[in-house]
N, C-alpha and C. Protein backbone atom coordinates (compact mmCIF):
# COMPACT_ATOMS: atom_id res chain seq x y z
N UNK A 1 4.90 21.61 1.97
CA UNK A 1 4.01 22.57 2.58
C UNK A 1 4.58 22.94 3.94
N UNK A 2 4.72 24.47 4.30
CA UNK A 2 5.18 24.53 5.45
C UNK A 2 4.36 24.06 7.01
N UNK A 3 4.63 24.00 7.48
CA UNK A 3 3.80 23.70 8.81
C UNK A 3 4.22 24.29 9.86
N UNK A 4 3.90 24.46 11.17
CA UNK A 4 3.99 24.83 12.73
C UNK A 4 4.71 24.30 13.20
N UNK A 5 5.19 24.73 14.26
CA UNK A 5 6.38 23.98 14.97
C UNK A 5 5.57 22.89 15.69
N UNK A 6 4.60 23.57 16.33
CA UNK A 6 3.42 22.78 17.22
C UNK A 6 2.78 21.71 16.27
N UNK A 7 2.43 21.85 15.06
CA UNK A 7 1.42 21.19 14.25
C UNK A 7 2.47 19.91 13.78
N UNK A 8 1.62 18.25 14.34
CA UNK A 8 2.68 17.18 13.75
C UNK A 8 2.44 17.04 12.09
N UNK A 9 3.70 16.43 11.82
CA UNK A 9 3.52 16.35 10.04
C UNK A 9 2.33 15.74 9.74
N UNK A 10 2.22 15.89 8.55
CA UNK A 10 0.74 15.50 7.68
C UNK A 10 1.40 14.26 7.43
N UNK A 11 0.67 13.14 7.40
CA UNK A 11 0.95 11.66 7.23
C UNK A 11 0.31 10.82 6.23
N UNK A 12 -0.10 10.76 5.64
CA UNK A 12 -0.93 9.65 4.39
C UNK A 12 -0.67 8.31 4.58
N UNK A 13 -1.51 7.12 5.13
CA UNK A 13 -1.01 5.71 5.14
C UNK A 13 -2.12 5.09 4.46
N UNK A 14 -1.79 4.12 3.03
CA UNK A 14 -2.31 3.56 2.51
C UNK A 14 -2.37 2.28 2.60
N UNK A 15 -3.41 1.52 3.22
CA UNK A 15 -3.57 -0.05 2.82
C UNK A 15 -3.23 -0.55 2.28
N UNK A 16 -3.23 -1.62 1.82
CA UNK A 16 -3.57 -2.46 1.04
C UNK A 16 -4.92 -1.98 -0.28
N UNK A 17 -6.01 -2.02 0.70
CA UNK A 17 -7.65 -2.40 0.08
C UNK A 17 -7.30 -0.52 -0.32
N UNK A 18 -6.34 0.13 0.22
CA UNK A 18 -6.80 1.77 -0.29
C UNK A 18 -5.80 1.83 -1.63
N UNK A 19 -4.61 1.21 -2.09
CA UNK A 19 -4.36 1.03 -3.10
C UNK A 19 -4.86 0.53 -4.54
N UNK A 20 -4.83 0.65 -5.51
CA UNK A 20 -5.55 0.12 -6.62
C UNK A 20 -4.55 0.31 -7.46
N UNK A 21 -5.16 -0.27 -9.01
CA UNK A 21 -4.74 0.02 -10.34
C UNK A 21 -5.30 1.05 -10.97
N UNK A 22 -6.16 1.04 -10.34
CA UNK A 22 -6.91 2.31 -10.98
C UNK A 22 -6.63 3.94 -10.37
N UNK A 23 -6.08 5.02 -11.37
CA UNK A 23 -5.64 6.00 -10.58
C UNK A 23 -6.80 7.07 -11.48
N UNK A 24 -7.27 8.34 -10.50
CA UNK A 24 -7.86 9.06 -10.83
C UNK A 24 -6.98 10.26 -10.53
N UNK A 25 -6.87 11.30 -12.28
CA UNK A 25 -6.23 12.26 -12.10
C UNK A 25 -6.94 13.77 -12.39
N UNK A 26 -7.07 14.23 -11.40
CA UNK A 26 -7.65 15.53 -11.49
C UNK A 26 -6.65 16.78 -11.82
N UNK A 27 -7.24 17.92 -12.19
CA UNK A 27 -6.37 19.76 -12.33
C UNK A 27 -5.78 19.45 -13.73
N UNK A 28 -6.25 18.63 -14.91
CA UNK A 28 -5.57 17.85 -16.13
C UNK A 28 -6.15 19.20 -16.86
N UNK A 29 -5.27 20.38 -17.00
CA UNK A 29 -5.54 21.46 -18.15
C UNK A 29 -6.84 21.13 -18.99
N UNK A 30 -7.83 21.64 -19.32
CA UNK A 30 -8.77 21.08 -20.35
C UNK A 30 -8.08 22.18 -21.71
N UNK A 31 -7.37 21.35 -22.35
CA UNK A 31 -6.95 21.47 -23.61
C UNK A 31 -6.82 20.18 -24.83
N UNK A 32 -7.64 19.54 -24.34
CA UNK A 32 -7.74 18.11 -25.24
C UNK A 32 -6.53 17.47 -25.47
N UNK A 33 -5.50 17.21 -24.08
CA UNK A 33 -4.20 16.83 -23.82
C UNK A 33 -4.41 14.92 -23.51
N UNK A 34 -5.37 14.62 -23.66
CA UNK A 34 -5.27 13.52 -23.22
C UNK A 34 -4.76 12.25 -23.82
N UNK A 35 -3.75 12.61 -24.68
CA UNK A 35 -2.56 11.43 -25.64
C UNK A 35 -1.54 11.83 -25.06
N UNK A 36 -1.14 13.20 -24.40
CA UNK A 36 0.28 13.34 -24.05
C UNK A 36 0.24 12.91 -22.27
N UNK A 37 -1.11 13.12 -22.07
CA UNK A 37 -1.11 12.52 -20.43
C UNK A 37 -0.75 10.92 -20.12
N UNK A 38 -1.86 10.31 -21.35
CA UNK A 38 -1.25 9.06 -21.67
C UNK A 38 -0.68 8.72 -21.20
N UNK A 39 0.70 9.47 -22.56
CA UNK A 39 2.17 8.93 -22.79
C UNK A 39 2.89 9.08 -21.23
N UNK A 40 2.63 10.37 -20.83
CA UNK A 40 3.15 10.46 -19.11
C UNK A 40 2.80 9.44 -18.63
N UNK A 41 2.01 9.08 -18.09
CA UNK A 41 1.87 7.81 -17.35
C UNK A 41 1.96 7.03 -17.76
N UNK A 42 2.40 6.12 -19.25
CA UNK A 42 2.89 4.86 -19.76
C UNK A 42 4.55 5.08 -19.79
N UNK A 43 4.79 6.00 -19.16
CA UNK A 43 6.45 5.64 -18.90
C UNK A 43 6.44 5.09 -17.37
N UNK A 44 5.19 5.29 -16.78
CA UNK A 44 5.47 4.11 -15.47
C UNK A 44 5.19 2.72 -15.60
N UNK A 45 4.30 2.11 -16.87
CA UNK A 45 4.40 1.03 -17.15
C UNK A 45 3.16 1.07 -17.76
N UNK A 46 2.22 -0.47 -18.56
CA UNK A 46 1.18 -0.84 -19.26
C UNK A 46 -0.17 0.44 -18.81
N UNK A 47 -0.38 1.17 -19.36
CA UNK A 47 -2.09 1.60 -19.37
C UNK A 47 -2.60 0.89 -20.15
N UNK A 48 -3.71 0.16 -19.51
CA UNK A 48 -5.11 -0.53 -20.28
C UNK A 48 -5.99 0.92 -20.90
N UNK A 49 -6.09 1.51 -20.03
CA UNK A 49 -7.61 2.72 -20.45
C UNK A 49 -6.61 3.82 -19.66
N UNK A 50 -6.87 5.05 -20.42
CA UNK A 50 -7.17 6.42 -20.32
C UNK A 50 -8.11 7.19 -20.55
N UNK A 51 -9.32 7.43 -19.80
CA UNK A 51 -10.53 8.32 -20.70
C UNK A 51 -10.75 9.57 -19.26
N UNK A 52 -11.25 10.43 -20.51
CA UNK A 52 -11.99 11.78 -19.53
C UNK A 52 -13.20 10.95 -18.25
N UNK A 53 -13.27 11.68 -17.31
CA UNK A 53 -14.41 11.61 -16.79
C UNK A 53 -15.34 12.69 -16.27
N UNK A 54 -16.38 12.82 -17.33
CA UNK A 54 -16.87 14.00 -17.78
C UNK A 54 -18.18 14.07 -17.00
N UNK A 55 -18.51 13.25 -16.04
CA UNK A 55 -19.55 13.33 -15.02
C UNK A 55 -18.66 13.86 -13.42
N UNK A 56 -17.36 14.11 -13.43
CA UNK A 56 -16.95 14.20 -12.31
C UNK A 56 -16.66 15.76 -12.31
N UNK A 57 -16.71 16.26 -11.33
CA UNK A 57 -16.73 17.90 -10.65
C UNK A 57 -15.33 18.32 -10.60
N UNK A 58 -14.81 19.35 -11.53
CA UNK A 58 -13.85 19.79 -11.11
C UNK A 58 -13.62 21.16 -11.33
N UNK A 59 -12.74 21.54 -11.15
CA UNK A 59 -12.31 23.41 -11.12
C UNK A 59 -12.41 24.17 -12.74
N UNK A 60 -12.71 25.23 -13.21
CA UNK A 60 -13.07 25.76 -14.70
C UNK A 60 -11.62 25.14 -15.52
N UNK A 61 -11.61 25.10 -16.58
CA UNK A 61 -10.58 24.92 -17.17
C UNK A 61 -9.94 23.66 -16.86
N UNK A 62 -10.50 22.37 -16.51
CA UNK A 62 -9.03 21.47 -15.71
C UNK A 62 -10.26 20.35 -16.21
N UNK A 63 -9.59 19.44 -16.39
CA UNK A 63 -10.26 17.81 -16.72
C UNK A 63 -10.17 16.77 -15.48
N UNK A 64 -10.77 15.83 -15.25
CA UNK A 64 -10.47 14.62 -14.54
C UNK A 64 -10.36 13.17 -15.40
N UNK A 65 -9.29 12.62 -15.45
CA UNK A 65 -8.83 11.30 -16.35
C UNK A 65 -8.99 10.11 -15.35
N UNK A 66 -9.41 9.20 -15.78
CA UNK A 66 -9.73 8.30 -15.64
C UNK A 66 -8.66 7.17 -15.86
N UNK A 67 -7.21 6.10 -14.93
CA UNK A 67 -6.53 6.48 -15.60
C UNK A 67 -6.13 4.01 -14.90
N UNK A 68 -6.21 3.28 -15.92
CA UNK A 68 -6.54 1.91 -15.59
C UNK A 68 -4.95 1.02 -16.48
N UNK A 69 -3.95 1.34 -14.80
CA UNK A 69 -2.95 -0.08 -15.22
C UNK A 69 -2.78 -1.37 -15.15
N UNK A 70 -2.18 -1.92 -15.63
CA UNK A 70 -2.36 -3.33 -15.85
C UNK A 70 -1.79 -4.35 -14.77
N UNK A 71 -0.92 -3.14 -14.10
CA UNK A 71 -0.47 -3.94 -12.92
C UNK A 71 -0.07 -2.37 -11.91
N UNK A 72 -0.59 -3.02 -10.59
CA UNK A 72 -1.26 -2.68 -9.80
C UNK A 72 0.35 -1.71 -8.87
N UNK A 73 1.97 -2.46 -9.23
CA UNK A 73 3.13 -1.34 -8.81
C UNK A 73 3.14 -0.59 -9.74
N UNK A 74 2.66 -0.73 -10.97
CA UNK A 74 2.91 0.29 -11.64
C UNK A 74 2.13 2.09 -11.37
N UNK A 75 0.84 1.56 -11.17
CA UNK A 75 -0.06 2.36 -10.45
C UNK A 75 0.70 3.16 -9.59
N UNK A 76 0.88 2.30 -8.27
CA UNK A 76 1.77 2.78 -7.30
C UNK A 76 2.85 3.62 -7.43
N UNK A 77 3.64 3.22 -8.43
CA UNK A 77 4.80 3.99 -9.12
C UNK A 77 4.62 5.55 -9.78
N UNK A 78 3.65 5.19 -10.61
CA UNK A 78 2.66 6.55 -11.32
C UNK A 78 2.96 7.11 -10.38
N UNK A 79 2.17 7.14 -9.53
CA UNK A 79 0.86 7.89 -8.64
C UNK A 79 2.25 8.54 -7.60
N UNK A 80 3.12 7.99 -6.65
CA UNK A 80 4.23 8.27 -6.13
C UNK A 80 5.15 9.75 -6.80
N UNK A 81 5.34 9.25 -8.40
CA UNK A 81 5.79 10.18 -9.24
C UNK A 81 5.01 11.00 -9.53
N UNK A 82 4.32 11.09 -9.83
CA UNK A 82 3.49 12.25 -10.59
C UNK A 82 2.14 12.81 -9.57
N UNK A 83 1.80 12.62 -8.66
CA UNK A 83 1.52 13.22 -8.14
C UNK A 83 1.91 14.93 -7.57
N UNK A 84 1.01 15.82 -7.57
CA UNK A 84 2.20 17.29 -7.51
C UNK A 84 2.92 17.31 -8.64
N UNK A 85 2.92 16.42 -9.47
CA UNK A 85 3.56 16.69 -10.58
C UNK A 85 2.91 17.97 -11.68
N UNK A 86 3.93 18.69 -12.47
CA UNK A 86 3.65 19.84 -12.77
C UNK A 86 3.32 19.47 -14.19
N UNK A 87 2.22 19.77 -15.11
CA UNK A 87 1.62 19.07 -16.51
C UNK A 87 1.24 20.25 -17.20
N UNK A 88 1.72 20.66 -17.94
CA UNK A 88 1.32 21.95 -19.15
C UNK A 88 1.07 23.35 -17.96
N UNK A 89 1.24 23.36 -17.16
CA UNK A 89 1.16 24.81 -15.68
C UNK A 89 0.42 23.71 -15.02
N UNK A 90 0.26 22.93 -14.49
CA UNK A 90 -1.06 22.44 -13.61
C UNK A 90 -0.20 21.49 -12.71
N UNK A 91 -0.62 21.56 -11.34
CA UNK A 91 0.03 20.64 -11.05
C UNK A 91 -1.20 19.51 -10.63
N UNK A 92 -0.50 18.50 -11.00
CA UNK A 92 -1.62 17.18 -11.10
C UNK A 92 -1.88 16.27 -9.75
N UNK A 93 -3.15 16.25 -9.50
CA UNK A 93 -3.54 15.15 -8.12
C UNK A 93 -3.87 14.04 -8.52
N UNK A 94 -3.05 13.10 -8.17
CA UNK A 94 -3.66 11.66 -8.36
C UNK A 94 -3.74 11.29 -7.29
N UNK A 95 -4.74 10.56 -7.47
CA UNK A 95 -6.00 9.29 -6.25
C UNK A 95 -5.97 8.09 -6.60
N UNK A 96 -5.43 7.01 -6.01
CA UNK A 96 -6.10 6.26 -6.15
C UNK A 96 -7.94 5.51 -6.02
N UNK A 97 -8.19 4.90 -6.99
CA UNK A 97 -9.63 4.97 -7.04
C UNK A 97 -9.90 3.35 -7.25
N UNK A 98 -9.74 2.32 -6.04
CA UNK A 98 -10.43 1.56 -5.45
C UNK A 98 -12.43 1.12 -6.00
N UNK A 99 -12.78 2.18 -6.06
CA UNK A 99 -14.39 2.30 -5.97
C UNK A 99 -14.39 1.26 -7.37
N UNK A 100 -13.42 1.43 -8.12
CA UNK A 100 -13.74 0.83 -9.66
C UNK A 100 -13.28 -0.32 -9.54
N UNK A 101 -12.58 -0.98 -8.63
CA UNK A 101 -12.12 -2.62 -8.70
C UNK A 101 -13.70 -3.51 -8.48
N UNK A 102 -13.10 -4.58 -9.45
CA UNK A 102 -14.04 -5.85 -9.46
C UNK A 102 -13.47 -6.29 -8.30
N UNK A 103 -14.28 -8.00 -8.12
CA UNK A 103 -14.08 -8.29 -6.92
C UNK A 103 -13.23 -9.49 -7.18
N UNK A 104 -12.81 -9.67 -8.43
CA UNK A 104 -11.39 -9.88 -8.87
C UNK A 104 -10.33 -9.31 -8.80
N UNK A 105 -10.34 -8.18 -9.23
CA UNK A 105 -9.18 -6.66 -8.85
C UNK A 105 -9.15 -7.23 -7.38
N UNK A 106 -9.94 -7.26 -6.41
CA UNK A 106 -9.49 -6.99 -5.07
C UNK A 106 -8.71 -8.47 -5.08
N UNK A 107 -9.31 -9.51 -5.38
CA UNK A 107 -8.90 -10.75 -4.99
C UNK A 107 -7.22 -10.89 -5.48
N UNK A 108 -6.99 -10.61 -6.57
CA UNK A 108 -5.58 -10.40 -7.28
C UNK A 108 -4.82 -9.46 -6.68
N UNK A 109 -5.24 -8.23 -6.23
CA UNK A 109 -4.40 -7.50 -5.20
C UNK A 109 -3.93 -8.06 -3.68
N UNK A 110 -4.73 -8.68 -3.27
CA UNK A 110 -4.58 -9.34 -1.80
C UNK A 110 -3.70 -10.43 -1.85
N UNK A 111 -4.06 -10.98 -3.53
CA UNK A 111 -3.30 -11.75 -3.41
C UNK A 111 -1.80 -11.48 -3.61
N UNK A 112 -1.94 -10.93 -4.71
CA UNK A 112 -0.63 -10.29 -4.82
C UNK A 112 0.41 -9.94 -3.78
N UNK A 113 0.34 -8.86 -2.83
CA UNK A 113 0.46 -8.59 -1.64
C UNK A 113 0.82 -9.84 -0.61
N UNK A 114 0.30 -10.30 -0.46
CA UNK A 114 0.58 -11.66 0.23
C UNK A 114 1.82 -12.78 -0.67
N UNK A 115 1.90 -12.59 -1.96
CA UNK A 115 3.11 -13.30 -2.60
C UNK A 115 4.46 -12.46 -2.15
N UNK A 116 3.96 -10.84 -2.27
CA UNK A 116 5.28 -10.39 -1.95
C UNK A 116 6.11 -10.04 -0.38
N UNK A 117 4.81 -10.18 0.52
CA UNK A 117 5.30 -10.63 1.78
C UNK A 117 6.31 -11.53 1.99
N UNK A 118 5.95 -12.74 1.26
CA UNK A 118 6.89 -14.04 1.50
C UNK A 118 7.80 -13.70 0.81
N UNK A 119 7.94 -13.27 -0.23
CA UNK A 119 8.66 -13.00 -1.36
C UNK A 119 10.31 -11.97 -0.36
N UNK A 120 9.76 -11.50 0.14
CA UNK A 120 10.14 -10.17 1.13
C UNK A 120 10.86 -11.72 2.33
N UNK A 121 10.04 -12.22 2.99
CA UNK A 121 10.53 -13.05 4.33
C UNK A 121 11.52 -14.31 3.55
N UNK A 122 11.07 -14.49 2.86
CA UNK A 122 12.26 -15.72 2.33
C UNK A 122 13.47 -15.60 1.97
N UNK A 123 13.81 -13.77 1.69
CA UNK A 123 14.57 -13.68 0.73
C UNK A 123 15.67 -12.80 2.35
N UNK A 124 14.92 -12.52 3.58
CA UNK A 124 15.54 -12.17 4.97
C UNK A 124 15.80 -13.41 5.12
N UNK A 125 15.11 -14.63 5.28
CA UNK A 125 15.60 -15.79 5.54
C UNK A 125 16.91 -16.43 5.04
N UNK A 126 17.34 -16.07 3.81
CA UNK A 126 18.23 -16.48 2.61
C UNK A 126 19.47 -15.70 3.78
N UNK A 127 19.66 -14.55 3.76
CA UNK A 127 20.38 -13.41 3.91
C UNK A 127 20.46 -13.85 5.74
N UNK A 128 19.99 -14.64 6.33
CA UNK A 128 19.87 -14.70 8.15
C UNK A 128 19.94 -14.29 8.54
N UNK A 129 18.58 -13.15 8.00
CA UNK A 129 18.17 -12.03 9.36
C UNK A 129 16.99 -12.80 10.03
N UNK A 130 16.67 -12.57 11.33
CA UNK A 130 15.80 -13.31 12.13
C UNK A 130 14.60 -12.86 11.35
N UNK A 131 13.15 -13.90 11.24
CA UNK A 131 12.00 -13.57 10.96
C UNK A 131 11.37 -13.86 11.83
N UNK A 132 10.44 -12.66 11.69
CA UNK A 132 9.62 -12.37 12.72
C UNK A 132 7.77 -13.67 12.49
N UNK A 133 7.41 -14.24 13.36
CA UNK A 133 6.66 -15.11 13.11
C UNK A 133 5.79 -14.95 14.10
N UNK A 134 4.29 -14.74 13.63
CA UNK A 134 3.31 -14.39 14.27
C UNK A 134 2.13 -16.20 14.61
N UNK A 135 2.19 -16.38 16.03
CA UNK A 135 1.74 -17.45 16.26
C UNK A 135 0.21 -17.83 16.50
N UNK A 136 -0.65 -18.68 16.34
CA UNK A 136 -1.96 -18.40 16.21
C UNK A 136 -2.16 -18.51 17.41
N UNK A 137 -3.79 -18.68 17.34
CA UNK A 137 -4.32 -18.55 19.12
C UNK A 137 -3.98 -20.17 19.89
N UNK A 138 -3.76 -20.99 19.00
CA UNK A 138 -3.50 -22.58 19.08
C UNK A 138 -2.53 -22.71 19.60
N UNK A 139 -1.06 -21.87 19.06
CA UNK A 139 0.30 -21.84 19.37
C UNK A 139 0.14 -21.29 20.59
N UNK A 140 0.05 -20.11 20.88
CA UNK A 140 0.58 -19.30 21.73
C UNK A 140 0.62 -19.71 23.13
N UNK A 141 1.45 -19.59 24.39
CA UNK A 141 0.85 -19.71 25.63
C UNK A 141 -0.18 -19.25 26.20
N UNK A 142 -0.87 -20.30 26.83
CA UNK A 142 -1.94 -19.75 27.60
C UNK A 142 -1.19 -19.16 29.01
N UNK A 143 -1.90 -17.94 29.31
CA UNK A 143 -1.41 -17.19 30.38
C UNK A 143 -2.40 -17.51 31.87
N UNK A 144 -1.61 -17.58 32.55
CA UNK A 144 -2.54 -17.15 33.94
C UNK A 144 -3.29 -15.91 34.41
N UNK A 145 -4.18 -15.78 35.32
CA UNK A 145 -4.64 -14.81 35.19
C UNK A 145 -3.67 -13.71 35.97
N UNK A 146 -2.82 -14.51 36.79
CA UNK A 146 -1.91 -13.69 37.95
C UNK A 146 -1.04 -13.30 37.14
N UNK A 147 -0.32 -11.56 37.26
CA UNK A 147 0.58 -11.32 36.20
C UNK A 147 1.80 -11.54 36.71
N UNK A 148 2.23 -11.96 37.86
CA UNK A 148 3.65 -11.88 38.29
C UNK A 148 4.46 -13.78 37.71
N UNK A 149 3.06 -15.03 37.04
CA UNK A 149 4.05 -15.80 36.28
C UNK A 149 3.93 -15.79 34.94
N UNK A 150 3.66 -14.91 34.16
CA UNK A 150 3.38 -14.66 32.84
C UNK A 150 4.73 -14.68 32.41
N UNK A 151 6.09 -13.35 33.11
CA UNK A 151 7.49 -13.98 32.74
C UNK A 151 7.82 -15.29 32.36
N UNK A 152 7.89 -15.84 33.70
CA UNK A 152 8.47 -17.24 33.42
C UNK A 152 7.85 -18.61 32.89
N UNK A 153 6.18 -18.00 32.78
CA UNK A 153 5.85 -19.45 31.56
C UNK A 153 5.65 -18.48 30.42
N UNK A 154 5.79 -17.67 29.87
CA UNK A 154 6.19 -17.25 28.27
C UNK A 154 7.65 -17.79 28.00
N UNK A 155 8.86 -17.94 29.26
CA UNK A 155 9.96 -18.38 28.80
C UNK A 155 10.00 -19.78 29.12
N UNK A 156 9.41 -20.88 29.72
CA UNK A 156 9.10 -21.96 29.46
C UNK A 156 8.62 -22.31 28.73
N UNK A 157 7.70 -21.82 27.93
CA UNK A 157 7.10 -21.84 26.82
C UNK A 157 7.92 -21.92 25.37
N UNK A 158 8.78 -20.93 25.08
CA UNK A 158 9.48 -20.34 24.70
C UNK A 158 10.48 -21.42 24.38
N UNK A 159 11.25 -21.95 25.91
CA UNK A 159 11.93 -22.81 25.65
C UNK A 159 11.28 -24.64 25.22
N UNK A 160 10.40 -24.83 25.48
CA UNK A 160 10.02 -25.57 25.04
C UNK A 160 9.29 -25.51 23.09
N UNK A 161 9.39 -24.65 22.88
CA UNK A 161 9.06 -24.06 21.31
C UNK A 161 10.58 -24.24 20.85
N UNK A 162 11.87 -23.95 21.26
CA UNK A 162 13.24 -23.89 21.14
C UNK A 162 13.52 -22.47 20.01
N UNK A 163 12.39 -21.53 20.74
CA UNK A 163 12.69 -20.38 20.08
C UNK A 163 13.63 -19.02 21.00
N UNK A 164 13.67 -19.33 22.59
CA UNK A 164 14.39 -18.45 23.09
C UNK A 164 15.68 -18.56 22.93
N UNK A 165 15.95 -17.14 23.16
CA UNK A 165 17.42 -16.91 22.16
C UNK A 165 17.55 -16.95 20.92
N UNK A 166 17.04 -17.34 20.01
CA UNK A 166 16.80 -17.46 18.64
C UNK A 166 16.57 -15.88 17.71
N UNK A 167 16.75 -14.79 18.54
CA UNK A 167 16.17 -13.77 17.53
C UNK A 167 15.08 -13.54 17.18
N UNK A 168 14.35 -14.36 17.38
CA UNK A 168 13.05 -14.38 16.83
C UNK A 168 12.10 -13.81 17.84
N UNK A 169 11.31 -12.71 17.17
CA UNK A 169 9.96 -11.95 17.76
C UNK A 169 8.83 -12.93 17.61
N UNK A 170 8.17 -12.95 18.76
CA UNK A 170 6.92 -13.84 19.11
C UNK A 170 5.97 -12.85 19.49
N UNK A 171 4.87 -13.16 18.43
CA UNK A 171 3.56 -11.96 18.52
C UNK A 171 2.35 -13.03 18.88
N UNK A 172 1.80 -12.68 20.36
CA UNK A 172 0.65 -13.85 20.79
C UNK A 172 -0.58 -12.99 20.31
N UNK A 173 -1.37 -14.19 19.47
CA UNK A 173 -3.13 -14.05 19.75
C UNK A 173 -3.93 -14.09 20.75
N UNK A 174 -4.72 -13.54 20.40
CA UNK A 174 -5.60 -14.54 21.58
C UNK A 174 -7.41 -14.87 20.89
């Protein structure tokens, strides 16, 4: 989409909790296409369910699908691809749709997410790139209230942790 020189880009940032398995696809031609939409989206991986959703509002002529994978990158993957994607003349909007997770769905996503964090830091660790390690409110130095020794007891600190010089980013709580 074009934009202004003045106007900053349009940005989309998705969560975690705004991701799902569940994708909702709207502008779906109403021509009783919904085996070949399917098949489109089971080349990004497992669909559990595909159904119309025939209580939801959309433009004359166009369907909204209802659209439930089995795993939650695949979704991601879909939805990345085929979004704007062009389907019999139509070009197709997918949403993710959150509203339909159990409170299992959420628990398995968070969790998920959190395996591949580490999954992600262990595998920088392997390779010795510095990891970045976020310290609790327990760890961290306590500061004074005066700001001119905050320098030098974060690096007493620091050195007594035997993390200065180390590469390593130190993110304090409080």
């Amino acid at each position: 989409m074009p934009r202004y020189k003045e106007d900053p880009p349009a940005v989309r940032v998705y969560t975690v909790c705004d991701e799902s398995r569940y994708l909702i696809v709207r502008n779906v031609p109403a021509l009783g296409c919904g085996d070949d939409l399917l098949k489109l989206f089971a080349n990004y991986g497992d669909v559990e369910e595909c159904k119309p959703m025939d209580a939801e509002d959309c433009e004359q002529f166009t369907d909204v699908y209802w659209i439930k994978f089995r795993l939650i990158s695949n979704a991601r993957f879909a939805k990345r691809k085929l979004d704007e994607f062009v389907f019999l003349g139509n070009h197709l909007l997918v949403s993710y749709a959150p509203q339909f997770e159990s409170l299992d769905d959420t628990k398995d996503k968070l969790e998920g997410r959190r395996k591949e964090i580490f999954a992600r830091l262990n595998s920088q660790r392997s390779k010795g790139h510095p990891v970045h390690r976020v310290l609790s409110s327990n760890e961290a130095p306590s500061l004074p209230a005066s700001s001119h020794h905050i320098p030098n007891q974060i690096n007493n600190r620091l050195r007594m942790l035997g993390m200065q010089g180390s590469g390593l980013t130190v993110i304090m709580l409080e």
